[in-house]
PDB file of N, CA and C in Angstrom:
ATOM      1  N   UNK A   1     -17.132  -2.585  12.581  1.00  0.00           N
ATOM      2  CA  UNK A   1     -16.642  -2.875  11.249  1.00  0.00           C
ATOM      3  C   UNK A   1     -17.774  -2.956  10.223  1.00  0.00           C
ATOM      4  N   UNK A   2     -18.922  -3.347  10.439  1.00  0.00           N
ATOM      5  CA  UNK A   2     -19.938  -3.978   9.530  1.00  0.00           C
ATOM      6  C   UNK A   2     -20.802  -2.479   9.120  1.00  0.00           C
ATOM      7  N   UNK A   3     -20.705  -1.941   9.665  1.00  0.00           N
ATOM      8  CA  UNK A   3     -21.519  -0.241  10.033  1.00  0.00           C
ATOM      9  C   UNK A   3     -20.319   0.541   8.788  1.00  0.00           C
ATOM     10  N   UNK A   4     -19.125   0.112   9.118  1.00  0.00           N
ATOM     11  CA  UNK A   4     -18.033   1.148   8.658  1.00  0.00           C
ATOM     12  C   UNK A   4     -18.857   0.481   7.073  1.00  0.00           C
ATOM     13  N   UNK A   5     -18.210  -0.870   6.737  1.00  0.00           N
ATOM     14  CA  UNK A   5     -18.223  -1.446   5.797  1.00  0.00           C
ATOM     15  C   UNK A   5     -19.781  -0.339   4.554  1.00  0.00           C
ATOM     16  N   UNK A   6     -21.148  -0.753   5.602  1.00  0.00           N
ATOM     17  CA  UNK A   6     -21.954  -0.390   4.601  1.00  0.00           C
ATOM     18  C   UNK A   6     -21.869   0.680   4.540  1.00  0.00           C
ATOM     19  N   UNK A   7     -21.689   1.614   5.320  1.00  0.00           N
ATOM     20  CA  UNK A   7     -21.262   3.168   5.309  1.00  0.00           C
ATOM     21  C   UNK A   7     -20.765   3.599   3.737  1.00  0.00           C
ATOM     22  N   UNK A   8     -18.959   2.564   4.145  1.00  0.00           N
ATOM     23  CA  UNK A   8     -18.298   3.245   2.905  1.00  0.00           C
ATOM     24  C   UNK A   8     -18.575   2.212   1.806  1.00  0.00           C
ATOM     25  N   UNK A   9     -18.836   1.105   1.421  1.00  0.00           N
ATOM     26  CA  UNK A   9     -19.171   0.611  -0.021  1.00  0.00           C
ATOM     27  C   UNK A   9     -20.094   0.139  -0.437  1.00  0.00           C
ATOM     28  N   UNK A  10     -21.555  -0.331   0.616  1.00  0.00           N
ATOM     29  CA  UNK A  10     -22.374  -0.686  -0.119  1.00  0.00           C
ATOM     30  C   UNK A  10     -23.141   0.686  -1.165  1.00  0.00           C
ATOM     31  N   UNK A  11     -23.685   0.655  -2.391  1.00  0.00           N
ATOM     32  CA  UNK A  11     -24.607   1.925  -2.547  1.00  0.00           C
ATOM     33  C   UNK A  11     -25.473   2.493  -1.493  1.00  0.00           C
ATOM     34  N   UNK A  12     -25.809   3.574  -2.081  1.00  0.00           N
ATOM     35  CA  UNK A  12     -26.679   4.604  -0.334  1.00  0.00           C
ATOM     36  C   UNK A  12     -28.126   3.994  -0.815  1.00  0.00           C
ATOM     37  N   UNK A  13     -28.467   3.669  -1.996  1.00  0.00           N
ATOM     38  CA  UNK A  13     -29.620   3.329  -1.991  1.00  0.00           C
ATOM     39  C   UNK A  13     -30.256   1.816  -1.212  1.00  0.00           C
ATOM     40  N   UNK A  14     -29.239   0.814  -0.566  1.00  0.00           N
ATOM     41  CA  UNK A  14     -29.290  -0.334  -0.088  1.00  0.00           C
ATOM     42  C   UNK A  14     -28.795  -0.372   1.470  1.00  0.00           C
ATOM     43  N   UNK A  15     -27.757   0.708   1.765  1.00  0.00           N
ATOM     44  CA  UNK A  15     -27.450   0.854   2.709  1.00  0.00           C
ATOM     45  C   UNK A  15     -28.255   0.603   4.052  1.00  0.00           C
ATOM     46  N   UNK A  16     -29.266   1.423   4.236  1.00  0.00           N
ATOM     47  CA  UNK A  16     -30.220   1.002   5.307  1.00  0.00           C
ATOM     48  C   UNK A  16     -30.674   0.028   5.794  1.00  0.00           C
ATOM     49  N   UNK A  17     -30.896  -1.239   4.285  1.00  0.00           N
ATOM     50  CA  UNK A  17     -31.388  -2.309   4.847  1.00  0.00           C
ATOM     51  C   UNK A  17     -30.478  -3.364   4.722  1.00  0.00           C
ATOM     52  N   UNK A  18     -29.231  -2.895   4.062  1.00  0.00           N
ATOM     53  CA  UNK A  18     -28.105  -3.989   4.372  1.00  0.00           C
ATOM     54  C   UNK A  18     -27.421  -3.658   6.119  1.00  0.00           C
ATOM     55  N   UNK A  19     -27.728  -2.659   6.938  1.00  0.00           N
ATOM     56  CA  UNK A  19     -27.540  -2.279   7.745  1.00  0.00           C
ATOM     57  C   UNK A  19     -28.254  -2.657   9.020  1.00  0.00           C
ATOM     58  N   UNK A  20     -29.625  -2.833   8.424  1.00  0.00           N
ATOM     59  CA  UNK A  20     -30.449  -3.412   9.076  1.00  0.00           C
ATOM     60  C   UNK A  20     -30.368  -5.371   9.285  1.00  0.00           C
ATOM     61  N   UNK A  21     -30.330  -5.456   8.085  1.00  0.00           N
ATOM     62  CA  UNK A  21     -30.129  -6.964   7.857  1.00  0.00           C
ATOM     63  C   UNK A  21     -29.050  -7.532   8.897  1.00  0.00           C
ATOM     64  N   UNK A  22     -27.719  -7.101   8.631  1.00  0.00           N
ATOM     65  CA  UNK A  22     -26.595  -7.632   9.344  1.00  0.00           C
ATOM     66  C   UNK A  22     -26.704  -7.612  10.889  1.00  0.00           C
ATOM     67  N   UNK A  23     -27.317  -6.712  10.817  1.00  0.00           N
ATOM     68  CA  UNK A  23     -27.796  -6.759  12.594  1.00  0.00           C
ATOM     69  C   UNK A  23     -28.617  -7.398  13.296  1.00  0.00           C
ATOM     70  N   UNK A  24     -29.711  -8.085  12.123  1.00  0.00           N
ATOM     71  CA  UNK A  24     -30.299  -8.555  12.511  1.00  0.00           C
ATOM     72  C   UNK A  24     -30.147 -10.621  12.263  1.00  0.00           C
ATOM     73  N   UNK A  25     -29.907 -11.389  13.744  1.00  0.00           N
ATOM     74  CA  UNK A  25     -29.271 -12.679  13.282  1.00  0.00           C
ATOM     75  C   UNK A  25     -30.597 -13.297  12.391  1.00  0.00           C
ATOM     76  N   UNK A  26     -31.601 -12.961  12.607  1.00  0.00           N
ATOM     77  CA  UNK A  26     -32.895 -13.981  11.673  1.00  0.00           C
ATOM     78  C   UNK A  26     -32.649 -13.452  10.273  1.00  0.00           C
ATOM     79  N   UNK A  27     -32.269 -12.743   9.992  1.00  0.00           N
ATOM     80  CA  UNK A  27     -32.147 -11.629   8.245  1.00  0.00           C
ATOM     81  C   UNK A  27     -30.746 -11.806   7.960  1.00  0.00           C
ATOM     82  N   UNK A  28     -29.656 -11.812   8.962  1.00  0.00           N
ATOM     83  CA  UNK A  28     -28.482 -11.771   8.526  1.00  0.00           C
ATOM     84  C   UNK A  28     -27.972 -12.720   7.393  1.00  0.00           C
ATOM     85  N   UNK A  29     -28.446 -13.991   7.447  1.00  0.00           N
ATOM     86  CA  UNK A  29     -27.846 -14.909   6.444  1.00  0.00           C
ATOM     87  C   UNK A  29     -28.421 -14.491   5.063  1.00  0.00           C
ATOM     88  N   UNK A  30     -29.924 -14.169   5.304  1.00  0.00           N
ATOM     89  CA  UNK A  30     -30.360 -13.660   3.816  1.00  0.00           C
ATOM     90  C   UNK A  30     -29.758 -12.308   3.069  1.00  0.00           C
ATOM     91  N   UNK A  31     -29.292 -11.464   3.829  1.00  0.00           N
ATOM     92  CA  UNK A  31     -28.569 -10.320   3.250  1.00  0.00           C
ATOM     93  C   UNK A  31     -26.642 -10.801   3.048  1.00  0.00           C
ATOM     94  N   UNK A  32     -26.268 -11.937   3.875  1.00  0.00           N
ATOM     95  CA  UNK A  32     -25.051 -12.785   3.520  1.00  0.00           C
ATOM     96  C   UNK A  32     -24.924 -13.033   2.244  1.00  0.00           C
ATOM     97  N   UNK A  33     -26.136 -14.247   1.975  1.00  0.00           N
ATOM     98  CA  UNK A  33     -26.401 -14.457   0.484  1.00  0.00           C
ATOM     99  C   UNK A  33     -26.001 -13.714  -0.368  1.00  0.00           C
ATOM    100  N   UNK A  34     -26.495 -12.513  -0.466  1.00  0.00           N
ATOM    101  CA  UNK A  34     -26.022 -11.428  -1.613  1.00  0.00           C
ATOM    102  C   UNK A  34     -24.445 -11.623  -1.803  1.00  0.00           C
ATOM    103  N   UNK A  35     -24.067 -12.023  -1.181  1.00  0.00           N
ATOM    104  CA  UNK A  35     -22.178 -11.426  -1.194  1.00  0.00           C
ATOM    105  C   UNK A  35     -21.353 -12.608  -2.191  1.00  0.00           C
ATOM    106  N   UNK A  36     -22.535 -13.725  -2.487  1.00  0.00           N
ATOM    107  CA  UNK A  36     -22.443 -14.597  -3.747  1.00  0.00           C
ATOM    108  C   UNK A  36     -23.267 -14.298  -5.085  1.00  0.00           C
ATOM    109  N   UNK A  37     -24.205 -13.074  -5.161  1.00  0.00           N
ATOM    110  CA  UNK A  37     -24.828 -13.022  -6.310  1.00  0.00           C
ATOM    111  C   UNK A  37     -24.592 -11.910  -6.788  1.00  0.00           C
ATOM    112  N   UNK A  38     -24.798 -10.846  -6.097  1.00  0.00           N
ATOM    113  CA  UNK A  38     -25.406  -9.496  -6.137  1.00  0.00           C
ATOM    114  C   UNK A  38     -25.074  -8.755  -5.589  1.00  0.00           C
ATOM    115  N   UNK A  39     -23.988  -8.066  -4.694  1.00  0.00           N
ATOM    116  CA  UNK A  39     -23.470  -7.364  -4.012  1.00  0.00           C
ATOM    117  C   UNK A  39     -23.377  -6.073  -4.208  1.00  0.00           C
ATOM    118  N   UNK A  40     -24.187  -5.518  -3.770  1.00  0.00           N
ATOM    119  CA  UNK A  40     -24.656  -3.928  -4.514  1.00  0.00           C
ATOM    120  C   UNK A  40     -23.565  -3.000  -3.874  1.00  0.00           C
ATOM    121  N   UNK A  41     -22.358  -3.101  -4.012  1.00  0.00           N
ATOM    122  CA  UNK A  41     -21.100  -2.032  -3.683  1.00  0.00           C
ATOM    123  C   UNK A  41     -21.082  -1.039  -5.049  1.00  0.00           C
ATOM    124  N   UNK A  42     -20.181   0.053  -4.594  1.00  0.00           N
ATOM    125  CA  UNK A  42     -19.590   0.954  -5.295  1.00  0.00           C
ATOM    126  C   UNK A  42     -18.846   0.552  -6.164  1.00  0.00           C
ATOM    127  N   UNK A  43     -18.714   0.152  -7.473  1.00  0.00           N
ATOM    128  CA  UNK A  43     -18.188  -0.220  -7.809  1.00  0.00           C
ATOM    129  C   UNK A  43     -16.366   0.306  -7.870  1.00  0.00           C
ATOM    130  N   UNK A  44     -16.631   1.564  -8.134  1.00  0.00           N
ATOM    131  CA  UNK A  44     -15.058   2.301  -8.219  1.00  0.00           C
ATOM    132  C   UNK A  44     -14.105   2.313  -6.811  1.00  0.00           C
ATOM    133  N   UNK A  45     -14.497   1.756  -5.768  1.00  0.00           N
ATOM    134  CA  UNK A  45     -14.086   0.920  -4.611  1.00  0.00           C
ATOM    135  C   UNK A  45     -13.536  -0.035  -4.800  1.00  0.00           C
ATOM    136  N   UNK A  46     -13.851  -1.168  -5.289  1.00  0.00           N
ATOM    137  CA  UNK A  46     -13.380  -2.316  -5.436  1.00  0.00           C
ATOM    138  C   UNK A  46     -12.092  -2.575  -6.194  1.00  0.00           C
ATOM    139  N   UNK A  47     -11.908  -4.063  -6.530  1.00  0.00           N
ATOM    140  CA  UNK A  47     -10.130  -4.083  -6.751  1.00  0.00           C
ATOM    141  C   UNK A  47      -9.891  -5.827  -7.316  1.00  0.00           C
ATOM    142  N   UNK A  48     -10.096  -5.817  -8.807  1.00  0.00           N
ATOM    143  CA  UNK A  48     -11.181  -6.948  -9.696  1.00  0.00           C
ATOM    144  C   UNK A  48      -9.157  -7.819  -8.855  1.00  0.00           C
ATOM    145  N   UNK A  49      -9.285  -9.018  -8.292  1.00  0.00           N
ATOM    146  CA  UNK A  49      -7.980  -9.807  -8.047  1.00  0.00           C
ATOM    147  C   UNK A  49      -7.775 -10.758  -9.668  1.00  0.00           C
ATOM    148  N   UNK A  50      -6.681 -10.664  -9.988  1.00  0.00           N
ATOM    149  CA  UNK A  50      -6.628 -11.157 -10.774  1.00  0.00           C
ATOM    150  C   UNK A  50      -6.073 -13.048 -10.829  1.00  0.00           C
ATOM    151  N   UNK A  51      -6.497 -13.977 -11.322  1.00  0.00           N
ATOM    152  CA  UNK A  51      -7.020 -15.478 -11.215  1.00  0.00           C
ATOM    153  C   UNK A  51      -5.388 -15.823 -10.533  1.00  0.00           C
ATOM    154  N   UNK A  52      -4.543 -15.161 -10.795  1.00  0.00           N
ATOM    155  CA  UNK A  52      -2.730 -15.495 -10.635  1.00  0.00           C
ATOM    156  C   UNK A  52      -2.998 -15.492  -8.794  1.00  0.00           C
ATOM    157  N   UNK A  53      -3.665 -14.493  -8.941  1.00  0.00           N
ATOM    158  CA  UNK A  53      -3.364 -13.734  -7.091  1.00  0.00           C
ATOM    159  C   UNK A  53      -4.720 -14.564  -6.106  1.00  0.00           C
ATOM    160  N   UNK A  54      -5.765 -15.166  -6.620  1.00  0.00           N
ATOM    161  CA  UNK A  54      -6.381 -15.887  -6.242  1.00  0.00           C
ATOM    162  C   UNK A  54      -6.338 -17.213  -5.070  1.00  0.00           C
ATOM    163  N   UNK A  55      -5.002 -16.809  -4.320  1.00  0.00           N
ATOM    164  CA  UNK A  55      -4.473 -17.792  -3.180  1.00  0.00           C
ATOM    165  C   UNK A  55      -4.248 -16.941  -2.036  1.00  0.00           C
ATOM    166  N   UNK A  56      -4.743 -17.757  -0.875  1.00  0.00           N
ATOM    167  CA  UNK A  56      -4.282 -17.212   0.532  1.00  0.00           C
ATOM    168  C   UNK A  56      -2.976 -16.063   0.673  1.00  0.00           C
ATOM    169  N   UNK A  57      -1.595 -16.401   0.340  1.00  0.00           N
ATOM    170  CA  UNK A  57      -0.935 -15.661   0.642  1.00  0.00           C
ATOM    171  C   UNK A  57      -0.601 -14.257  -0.206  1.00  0.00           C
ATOM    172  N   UNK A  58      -1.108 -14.651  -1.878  1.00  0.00           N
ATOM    173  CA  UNK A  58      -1.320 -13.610  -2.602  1.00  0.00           C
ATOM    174  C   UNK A  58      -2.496 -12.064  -2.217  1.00  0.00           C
ATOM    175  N   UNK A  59      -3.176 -12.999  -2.338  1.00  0.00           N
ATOM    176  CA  UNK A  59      -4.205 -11.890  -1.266  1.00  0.00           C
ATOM    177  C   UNK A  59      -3.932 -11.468   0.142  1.00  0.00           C
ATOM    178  N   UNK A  60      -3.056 -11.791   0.679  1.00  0.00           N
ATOM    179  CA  UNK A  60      -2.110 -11.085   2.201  1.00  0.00           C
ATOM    180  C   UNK A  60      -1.324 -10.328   1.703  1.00  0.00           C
ATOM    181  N   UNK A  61      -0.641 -10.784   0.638  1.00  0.00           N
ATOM    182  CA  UNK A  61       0.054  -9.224   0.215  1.00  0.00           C
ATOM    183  C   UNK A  61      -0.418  -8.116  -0.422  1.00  0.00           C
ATOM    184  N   UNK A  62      -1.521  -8.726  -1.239  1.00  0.00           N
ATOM    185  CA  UNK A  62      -2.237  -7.400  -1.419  1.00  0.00           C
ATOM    186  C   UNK A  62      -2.846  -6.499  -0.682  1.00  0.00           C
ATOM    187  N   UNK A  63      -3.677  -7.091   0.304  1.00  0.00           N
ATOM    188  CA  UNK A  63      -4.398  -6.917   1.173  1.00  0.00           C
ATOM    189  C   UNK A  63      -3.006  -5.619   1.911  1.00  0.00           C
ATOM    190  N   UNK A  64      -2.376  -5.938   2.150  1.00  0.00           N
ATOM    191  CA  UNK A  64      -1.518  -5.224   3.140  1.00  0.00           C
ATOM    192  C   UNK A  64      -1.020  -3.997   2.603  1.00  0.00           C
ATOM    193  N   UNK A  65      -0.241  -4.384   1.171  1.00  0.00           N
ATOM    194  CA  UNK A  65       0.300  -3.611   0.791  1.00  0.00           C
ATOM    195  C   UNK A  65      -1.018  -1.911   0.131  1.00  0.00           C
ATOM    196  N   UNK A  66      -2.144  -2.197   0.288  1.00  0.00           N
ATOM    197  CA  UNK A  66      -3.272  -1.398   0.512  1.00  0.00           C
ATOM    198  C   UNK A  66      -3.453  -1.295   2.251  1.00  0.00           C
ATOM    199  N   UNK A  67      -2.619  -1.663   3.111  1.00  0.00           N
ATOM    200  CA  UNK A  67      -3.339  -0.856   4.074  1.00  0.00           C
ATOM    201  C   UNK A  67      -3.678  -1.548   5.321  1.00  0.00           C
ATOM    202  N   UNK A  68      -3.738  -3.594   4.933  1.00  0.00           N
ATOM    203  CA  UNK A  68      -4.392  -4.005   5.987  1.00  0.00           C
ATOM    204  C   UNK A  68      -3.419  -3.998   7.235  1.00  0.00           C
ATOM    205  N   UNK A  69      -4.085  -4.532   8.424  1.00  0.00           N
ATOM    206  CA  UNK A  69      -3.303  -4.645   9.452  1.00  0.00           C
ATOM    207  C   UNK A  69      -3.179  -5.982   9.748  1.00  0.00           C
ATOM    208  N   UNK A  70      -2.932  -6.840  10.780  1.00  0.00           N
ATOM    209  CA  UNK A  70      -2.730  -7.937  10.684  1.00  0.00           C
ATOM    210  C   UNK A  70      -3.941  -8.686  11.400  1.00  0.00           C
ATOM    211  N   UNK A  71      -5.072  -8.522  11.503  1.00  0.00           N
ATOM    212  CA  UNK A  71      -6.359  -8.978  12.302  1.00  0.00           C
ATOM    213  C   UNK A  71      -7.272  -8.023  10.928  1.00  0.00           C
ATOM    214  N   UNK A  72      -8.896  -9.087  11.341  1.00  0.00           N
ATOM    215  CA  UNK A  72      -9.897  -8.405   9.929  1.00  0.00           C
ATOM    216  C   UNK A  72     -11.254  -9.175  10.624  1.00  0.00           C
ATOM    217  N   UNK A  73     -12.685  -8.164  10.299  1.00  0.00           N
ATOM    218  CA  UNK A  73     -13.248  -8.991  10.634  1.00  0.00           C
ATOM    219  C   UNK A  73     -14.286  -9.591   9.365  1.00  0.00           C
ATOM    220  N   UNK A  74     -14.709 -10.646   9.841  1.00  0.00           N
ATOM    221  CA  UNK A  74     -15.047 -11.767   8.671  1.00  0.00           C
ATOM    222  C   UNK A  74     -16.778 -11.211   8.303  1.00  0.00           C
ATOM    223  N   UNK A  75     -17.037 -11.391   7.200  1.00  0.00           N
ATOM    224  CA  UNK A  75     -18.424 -11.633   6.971  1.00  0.00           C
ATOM    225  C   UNK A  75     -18.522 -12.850   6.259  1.00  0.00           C
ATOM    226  N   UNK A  76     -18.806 -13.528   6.129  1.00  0.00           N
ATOM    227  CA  UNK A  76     -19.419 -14.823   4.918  1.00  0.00           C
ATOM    228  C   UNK A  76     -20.594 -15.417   5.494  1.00  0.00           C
ATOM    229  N   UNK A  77     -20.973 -15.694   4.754  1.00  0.00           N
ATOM    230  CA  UNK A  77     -22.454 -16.914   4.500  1.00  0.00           C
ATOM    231  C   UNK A  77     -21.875 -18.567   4.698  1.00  0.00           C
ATOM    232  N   UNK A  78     -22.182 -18.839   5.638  1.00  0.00           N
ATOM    233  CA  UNK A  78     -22.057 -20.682   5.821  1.00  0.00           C
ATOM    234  C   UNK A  78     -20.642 -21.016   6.135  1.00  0.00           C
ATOM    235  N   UNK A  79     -20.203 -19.942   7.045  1.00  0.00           N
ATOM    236  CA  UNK A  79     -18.858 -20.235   7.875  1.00  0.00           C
ATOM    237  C   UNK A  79     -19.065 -20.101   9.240  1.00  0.00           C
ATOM    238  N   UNK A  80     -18.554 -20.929  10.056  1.00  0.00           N
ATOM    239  CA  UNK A  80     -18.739 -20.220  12.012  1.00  0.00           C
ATOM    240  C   UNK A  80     -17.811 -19.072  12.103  1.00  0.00           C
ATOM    241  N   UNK A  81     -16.758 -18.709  11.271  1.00  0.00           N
ATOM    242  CA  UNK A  81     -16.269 -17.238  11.701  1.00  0.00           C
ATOM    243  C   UNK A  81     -16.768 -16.270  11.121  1.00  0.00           C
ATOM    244  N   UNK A  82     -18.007 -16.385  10.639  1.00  0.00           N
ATOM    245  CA  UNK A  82     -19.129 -14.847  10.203  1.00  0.00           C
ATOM    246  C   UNK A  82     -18.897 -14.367  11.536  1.00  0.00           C
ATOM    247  N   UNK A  83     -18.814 -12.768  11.465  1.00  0.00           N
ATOM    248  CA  UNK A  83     -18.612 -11.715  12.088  1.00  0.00           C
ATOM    249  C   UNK A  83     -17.754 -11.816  13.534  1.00  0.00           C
ATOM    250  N   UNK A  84     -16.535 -12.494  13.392  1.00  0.00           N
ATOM    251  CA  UNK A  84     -15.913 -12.665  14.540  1.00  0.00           C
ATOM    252  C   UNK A  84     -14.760 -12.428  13.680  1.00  0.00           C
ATOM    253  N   UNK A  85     -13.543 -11.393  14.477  1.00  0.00           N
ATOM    254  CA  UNK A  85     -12.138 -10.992  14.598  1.00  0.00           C
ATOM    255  C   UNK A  85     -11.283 -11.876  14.249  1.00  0.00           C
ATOM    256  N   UNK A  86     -10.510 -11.965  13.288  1.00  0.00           N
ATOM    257  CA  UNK A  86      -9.416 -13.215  12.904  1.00  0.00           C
ATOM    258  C   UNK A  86      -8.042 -12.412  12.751  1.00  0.00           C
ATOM    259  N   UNK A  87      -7.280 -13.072  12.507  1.00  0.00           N
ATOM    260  CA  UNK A  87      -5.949 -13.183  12.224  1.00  0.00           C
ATOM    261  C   UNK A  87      -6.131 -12.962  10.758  1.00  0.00           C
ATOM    262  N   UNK A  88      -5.293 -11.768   9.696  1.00  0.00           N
ATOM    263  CA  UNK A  88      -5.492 -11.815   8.549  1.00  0.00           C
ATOM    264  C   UNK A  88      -5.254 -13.107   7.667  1.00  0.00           C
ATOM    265  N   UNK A  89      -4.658 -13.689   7.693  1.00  0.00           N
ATOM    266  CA  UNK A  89      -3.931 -14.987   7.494  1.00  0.00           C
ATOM    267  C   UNK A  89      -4.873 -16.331   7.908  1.00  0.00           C
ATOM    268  N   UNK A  90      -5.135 -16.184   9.082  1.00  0.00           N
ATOM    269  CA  UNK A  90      -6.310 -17.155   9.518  1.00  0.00           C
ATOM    270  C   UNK A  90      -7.869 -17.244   8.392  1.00  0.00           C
ATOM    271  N   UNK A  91      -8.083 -15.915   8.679  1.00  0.00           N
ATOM    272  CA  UNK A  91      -9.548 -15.407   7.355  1.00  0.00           C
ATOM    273  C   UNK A  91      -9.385 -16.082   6.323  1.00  0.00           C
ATOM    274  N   UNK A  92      -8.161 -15.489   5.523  1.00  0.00           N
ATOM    275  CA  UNK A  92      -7.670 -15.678   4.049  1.00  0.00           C
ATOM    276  C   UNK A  92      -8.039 -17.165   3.676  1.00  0.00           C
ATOM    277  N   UNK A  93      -7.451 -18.078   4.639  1.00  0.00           N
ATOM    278  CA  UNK A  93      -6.872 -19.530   4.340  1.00  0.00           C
ATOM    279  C   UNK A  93      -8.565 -20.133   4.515  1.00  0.00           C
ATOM    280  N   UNK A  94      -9.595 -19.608   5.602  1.00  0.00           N
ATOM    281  CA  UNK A  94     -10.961 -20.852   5.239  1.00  0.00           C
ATOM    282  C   UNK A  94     -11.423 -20.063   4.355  1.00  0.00           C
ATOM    283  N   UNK A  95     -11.394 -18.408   4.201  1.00  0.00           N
ATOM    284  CA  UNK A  95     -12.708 -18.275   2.764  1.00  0.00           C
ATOM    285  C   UNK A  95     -12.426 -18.439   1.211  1.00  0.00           C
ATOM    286  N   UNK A  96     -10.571 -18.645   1.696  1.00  0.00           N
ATOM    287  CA  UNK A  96     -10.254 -19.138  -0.223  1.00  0.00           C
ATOM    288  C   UNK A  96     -10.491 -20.783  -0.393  1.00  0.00           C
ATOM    289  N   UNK A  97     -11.081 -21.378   0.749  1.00  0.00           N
ATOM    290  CA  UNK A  97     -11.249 -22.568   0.896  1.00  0.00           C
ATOM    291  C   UNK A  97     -12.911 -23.009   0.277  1.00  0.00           C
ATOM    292  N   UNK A  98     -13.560 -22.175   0.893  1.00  0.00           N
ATOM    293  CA  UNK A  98     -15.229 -22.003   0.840  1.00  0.00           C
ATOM    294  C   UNK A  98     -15.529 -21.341  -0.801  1.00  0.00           C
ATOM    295  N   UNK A  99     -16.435 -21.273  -1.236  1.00  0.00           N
ATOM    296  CA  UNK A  99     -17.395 -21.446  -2.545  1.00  0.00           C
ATOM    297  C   UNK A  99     -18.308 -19.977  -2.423  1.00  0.00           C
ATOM    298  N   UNK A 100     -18.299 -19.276  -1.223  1.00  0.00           N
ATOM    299  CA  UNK A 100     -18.928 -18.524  -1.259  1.00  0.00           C
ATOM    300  C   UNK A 100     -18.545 -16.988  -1.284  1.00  0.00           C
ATOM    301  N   UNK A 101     -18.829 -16.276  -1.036  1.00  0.00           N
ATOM    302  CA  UNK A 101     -18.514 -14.591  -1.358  1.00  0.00           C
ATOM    303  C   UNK A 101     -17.887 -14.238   0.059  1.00  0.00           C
ATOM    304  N   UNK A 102     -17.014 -13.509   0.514  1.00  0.00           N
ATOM    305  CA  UNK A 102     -17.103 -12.922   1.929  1.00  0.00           C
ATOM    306  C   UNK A 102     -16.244 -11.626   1.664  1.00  0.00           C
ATOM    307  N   UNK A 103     -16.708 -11.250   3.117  1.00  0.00           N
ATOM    308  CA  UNK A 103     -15.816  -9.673   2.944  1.00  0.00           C
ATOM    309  C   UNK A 103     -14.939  -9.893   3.919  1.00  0.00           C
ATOM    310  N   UNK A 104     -13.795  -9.414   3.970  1.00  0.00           N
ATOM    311  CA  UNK A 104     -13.180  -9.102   5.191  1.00  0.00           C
ATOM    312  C   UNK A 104     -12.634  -8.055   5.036  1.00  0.00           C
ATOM    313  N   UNK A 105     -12.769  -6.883   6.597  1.00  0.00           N
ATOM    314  CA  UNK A 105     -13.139  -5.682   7.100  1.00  0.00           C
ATOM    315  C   UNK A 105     -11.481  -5.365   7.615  1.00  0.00           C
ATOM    316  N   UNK A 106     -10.615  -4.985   6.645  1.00  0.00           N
ATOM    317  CA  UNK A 106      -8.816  -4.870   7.658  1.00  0.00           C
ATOM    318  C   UNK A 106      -8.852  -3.649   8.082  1.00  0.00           C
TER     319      UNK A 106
END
């Protein structure tokens, strides 16, 4: 998932070492970080949520109705389910809980 991820949205110019980073557990949290400041994606990828849809189950329907399936895997900074397989629903509910940036991979 994390390979797919930088593949298709980080820019190609960051790619390598966001690729590198995530793989690596001593670097991983510092390239995490970014996903609260600076997140060097494509922009014309992305999908701005608007403040209404900003809740667990709002974002399950979006999420789906684009495509997801019902399992995703997690990235965030300063959670124990960084890079482990969840339940879409499970994900949703601790990172709209948390303060920080995360991706999840459906």
């Amino acid at each position: 998932h994390e390979a797919a991820f930088v593949k298709g949205f980080i820019a190609s110019a960051k790619q390598a070492r966001w690729a590198q980073f995530l793989s690596n557990t001593k670097r991983r949290k510092e390239i995490l970080n970014q996903l609260d400041h600076n997140l060097p994606y494509v922009p014309e990828l992305g999908t701005e949520v608007p403040g209404s849809q900003d809740f667990p189950a709002e974002l399950e329907r979006l999420l789906k109705a684009k495509g997801a399936g019902p399992t995703c895997h997690v990235m965030v900074n300063g959670l124990k389910i960084d890079g482990r397989e969840l339940p879409l629903a499970e994900a949703l509910n601790a990172i709209c809980m948390h303060e920080c940036g995360a991706v999840l991979s459906c």
